[in-house]
Protein backbone atom coordinates (compact mmCIF):
# COMPACT_ATOMS: atom_id res chain seq x y z
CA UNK A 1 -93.58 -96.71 -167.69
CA UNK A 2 -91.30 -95.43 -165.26
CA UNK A 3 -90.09 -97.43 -162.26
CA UNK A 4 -88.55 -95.84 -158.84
CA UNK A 5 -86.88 -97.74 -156.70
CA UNK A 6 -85.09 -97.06 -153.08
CA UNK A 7 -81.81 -98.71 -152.36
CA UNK A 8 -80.75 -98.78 -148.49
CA UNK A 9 -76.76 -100.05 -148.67
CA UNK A 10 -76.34 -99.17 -144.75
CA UNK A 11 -76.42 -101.70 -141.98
CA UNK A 12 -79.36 -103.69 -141.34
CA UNK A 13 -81.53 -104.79 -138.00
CA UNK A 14 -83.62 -107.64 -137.84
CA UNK A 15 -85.80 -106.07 -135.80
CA UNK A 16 -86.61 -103.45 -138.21
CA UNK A 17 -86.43 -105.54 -141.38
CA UNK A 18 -88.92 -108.11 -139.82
CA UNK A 19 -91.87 -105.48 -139.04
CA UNK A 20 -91.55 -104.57 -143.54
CA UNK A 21 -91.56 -108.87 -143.59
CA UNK A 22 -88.04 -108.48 -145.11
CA UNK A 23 -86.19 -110.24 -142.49
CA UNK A 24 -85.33 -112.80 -144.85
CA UNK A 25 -82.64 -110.41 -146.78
CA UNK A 26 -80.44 -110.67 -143.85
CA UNK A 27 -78.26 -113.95 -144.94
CA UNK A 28 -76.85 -115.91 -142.47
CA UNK A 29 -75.46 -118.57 -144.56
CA UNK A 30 -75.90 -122.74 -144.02
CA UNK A 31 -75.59 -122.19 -140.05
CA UNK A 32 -77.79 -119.17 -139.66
CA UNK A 33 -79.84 -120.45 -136.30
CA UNK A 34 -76.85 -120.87 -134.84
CA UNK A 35 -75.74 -117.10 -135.47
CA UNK A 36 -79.20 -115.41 -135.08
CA UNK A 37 -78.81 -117.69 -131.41
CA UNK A 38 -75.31 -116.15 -130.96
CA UNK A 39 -76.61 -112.43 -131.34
CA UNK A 40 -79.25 -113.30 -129.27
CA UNK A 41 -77.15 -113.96 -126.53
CA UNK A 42 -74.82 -111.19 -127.60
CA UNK A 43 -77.46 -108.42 -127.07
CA UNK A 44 -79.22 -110.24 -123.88
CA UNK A 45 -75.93 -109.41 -122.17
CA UNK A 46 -74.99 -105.94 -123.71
CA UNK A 47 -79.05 -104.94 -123.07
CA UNK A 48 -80.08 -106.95 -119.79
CA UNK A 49 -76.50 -107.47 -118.21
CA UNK A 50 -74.82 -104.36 -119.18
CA UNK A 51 -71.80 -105.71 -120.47
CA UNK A 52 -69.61 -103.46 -123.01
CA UNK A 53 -69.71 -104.86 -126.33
CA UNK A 54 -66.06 -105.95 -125.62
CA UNK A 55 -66.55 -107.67 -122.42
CA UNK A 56 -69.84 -109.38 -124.08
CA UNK A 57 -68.16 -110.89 -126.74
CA UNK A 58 -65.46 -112.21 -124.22
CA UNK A 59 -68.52 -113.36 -122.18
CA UNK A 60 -70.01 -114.99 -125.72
CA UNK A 61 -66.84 -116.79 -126.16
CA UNK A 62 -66.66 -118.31 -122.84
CA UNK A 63 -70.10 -119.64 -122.87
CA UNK A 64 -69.78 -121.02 -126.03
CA UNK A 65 -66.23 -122.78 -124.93
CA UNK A 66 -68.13 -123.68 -121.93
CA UNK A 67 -70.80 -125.86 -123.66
CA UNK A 68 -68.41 -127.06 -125.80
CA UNK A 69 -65.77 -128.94 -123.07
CA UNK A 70 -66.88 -132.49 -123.30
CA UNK A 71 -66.13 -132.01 -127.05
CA UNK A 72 -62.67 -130.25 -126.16
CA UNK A 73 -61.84 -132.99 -123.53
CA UNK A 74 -61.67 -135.54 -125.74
CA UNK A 75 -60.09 -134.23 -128.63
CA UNK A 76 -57.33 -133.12 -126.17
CA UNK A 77 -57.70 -136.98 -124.96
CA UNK A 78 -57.25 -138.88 -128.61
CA UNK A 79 -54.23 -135.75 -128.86
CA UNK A 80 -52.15 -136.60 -125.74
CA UNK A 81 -52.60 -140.31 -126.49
CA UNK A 82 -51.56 -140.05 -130.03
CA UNK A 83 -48.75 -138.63 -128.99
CA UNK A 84 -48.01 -141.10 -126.38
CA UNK A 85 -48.13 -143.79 -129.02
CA UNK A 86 -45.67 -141.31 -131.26
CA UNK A 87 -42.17 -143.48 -130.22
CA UNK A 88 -43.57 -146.51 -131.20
CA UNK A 89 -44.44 -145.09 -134.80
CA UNK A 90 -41.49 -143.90 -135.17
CA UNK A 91 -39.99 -147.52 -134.57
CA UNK A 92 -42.64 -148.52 -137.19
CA UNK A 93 -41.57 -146.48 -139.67
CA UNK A 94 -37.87 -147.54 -139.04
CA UNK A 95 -39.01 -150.83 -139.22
CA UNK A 96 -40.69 -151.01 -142.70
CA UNK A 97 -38.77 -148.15 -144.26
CA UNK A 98 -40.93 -147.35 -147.67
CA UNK A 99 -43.06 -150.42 -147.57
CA UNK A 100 -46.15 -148.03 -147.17
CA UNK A 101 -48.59 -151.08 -147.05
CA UNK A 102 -46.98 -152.84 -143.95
CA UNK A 103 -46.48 -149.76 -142.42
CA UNK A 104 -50.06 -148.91 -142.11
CA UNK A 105 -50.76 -152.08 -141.09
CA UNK A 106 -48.69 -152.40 -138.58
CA UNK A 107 -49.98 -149.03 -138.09
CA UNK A 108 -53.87 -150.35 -137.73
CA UNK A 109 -52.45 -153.18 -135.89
CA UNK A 110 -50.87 -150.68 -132.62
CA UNK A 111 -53.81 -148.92 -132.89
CA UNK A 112 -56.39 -151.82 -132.25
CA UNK A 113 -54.23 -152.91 -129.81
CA UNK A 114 -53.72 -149.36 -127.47
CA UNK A 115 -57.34 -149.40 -127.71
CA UNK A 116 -56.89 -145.91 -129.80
CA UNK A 117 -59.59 -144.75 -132.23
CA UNK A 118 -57.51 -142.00 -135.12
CA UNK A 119 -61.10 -140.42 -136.11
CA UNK A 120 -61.99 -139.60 -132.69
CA UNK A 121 -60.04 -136.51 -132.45
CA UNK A 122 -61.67 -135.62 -135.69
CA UNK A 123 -65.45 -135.94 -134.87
CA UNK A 124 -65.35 -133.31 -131.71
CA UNK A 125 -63.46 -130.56 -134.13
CA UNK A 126 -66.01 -131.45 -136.72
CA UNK A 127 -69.17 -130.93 -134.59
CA UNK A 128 -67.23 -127.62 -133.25
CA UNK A 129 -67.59 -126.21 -136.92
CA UNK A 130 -70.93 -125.41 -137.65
CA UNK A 131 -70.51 -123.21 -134.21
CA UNK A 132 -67.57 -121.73 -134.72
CA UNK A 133 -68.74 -120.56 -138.46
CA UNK A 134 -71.86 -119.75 -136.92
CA UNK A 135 -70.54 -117.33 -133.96
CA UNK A 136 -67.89 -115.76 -136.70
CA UNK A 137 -70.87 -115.04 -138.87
CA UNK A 138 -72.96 -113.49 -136.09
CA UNK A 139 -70.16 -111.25 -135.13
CA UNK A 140 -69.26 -110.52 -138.68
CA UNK A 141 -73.14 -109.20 -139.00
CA UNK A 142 -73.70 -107.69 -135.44
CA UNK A 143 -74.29 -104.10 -136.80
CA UNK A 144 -74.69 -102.62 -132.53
CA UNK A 145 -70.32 -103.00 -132.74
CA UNK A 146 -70.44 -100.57 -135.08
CA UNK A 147 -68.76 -97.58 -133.14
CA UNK A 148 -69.00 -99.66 -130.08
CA UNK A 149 -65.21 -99.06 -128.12
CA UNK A 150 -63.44 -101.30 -126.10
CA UNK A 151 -59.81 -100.46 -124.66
CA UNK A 152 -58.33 -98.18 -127.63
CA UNK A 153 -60.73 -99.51 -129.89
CA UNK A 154 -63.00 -97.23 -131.24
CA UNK A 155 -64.87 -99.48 -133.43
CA UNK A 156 -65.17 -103.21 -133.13
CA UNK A 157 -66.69 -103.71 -136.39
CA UNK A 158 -63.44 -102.70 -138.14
CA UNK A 159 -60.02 -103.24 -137.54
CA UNK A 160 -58.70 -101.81 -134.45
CA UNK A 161 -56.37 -99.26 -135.82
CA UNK A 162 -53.67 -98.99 -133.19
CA UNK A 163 -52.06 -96.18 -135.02
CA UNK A 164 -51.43 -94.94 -138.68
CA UNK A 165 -47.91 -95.53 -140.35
CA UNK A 166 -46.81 -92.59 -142.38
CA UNK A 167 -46.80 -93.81 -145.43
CA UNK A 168 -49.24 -96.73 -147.26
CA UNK A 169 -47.69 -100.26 -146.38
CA UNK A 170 -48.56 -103.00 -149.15
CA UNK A 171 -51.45 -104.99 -148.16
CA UNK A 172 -51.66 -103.83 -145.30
CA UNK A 173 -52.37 -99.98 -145.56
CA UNK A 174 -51.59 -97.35 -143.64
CA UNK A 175 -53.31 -98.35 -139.90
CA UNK A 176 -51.31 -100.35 -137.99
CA UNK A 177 -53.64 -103.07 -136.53
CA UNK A 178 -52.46 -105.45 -132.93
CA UNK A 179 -54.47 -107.70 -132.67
CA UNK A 180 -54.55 -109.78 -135.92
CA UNK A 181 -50.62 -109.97 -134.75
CA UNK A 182 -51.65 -111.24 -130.96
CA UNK A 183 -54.46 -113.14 -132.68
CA UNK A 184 -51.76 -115.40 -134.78
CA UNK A 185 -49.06 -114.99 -132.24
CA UNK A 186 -51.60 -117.13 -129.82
CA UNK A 187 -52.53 -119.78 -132.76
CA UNK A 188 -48.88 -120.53 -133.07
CA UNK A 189 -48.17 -121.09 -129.00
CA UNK A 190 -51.52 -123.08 -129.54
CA UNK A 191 -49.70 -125.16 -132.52
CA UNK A 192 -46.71 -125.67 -130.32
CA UNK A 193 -48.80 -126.76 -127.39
CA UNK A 194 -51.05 -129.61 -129.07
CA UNK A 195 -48.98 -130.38 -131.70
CA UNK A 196 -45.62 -131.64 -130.58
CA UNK A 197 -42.95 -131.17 -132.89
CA UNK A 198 -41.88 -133.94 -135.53
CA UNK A 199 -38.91 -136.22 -135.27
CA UNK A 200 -35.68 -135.17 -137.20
CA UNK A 201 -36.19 -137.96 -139.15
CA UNK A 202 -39.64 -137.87 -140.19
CA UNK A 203 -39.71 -135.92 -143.56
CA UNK A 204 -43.33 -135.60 -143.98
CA UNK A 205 -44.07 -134.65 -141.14
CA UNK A 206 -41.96 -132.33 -141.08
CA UNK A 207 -42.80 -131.00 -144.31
CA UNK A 208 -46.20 -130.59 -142.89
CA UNK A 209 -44.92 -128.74 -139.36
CA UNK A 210 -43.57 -126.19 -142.42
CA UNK A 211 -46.78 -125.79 -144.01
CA UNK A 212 -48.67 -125.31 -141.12
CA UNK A 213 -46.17 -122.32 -140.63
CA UNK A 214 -46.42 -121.17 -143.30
CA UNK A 215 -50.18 -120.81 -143.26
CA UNK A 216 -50.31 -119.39 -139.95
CA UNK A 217 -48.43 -116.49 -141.80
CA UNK A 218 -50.83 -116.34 -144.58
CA UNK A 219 -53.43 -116.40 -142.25
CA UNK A 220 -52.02 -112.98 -140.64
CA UNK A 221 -52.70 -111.33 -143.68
CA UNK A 222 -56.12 -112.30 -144.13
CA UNK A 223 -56.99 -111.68 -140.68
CA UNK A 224 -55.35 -108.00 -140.77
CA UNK A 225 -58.43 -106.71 -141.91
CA UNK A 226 -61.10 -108.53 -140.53
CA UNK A 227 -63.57 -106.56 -137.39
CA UNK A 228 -61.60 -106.19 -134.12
CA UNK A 229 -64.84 -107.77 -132.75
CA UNK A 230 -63.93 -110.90 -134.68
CA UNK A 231 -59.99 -110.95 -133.48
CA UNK A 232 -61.25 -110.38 -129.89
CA UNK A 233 -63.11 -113.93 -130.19
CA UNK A 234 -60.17 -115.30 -131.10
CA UNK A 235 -58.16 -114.27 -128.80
CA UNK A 236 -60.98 -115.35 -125.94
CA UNK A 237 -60.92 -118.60 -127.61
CA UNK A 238 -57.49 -119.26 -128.18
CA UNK A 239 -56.70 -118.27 -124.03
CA UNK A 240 -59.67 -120.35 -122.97
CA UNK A 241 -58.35 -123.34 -125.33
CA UNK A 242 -54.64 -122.87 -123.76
CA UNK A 243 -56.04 -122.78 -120.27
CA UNK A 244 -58.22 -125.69 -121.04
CA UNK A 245 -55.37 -127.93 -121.90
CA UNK A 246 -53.13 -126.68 -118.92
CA UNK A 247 -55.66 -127.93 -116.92
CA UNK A 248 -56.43 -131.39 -118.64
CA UNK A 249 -52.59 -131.68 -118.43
CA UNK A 250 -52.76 -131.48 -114.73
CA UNK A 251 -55.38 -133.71 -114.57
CA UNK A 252 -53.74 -136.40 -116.58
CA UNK A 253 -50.44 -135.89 -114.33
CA UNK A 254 -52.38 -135.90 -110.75
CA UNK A 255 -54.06 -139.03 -112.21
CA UNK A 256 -51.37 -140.34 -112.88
CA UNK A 257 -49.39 -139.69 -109.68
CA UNK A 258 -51.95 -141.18 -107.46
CA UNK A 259 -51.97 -144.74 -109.47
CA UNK A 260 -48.32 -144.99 -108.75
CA UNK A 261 -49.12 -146.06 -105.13
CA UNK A 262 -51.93 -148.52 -106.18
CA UNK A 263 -49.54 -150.05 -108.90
CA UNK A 264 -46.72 -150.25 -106.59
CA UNK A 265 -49.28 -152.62 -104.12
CA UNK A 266 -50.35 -154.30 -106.88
């Protein structure tokens, strides 16, 4: 017997794969309702609103970040009061020296008593996950960015190719690519913004201020040659998140300004 067979490598539409009832080849991963929602969006405001690709991913981004504030406001809440209650730590740590077991105790003990819950910053990032992996996923598979421009970009599915280096860089080849280097250049004024640095004295912690570094730097590299579509979220994301906590900021001080007359009364 002889067998023939047709292999199609190329992009692929759901739109076209679903009227052969082979939609289900397009893989979305654990999170796929969330990305086929994404693209959904995506194309409503490329098709209906007329948005460039560009400007709809932007758009994406913000309504996403949008839905997605009462999660943001209180894991920048738990943040600025952990580091409210960092002095008194410190004194802890001074206090007890390398008796871990008292330390965290005493630990527990300033915790319960400010009223401050350590896992609630953790639950809003955690419910932010499956979205985040499912908008990078939708973006990574929107196959309409393919040749779609956007400033100098010619094509946001691939890198953006600022301009080509004259001879072959290692790892990084020979097109020079801005914005993986905004991209990480933003995560690290992010780091410095929510993560206050650690005391002089604290050698953990400032082992893990190093680390954090040092992966921001490894993360450069892997992000070099990821879609420009993909580094525009970021950088979306990473501006709306900065702008987010400049504002929550000023809320906290402005709060705080108008209870000093009431205290004073008091």
């Amino acid at each position: 017997f002889e067998h023939q067979y047709a292999l199609f490598a190329g992009p692929k539409r759901q739109a076209l794969l679903d009227q052969i009832d082979a939609g289900p080849i397009l893989e979305f991963g654990w999170f796929g309702w969330i990305s086929k929602g994404m693209l959904a969006v995506l194309s409503f405001l490329h098709d209906s609103l007329l948005f460039p690709y560009g400007l709809a991913i932007i758009g994406l981004t913000v309504m996403v970040r949008g839905a997605l504030y009462p999660l943001s406001k209180k894991q920048a809440v738990s943040a600025a009061r952990m580091k409210e209650l960092q002095p008194r730590l410190q004194e802890l740590k001074k206090r007890y020296g390398d008796d871990k077991q008292k330390f965290a105790q005493a630990q527990m003990e300033l915790f319960r008593d400010a009223g401050y819950n350590p896992f609630a910053g953790c639950l809003p990032m955690l419910l932010q996950l499956p979205i985040f992996i499912g908008l990078y996923t939708a973006l990574n598979h929107a196959v309409d960015l393919r040749a779609a421009p956007f400033l100098w970009i010619d094509n946001l599915a691939a890198p953006d190719a600022l301009f080509q280096f004259p001879f072959n860089v290692p790892f990084l080849g020979r097109n020079f690519n801005l914005l993986p280097f905004v991209t990480i250049a933003l995560f690290l004024i992010q780091q410095k913004m929510f993560m206050p640095p650690p005391a002089p004295d604290d050698e953990q912690a400032q082992m893990q201020h190093k680390m954090m570094n040092v992966m921001m730097v490894v993360m450069g590299f892997l992000f070099y040659h990821v879609p420009a579509g993909l580094c525009v979220y970021f950088i979306a994301s990473s501006l709306w998140g900065m702008g987010e906590r400049k504002i929550l900021d000023l809320g906290k001080k402005t709060g705080d300004e108008a209870a000093v007359p009431v205290a004073a009364g008091t």
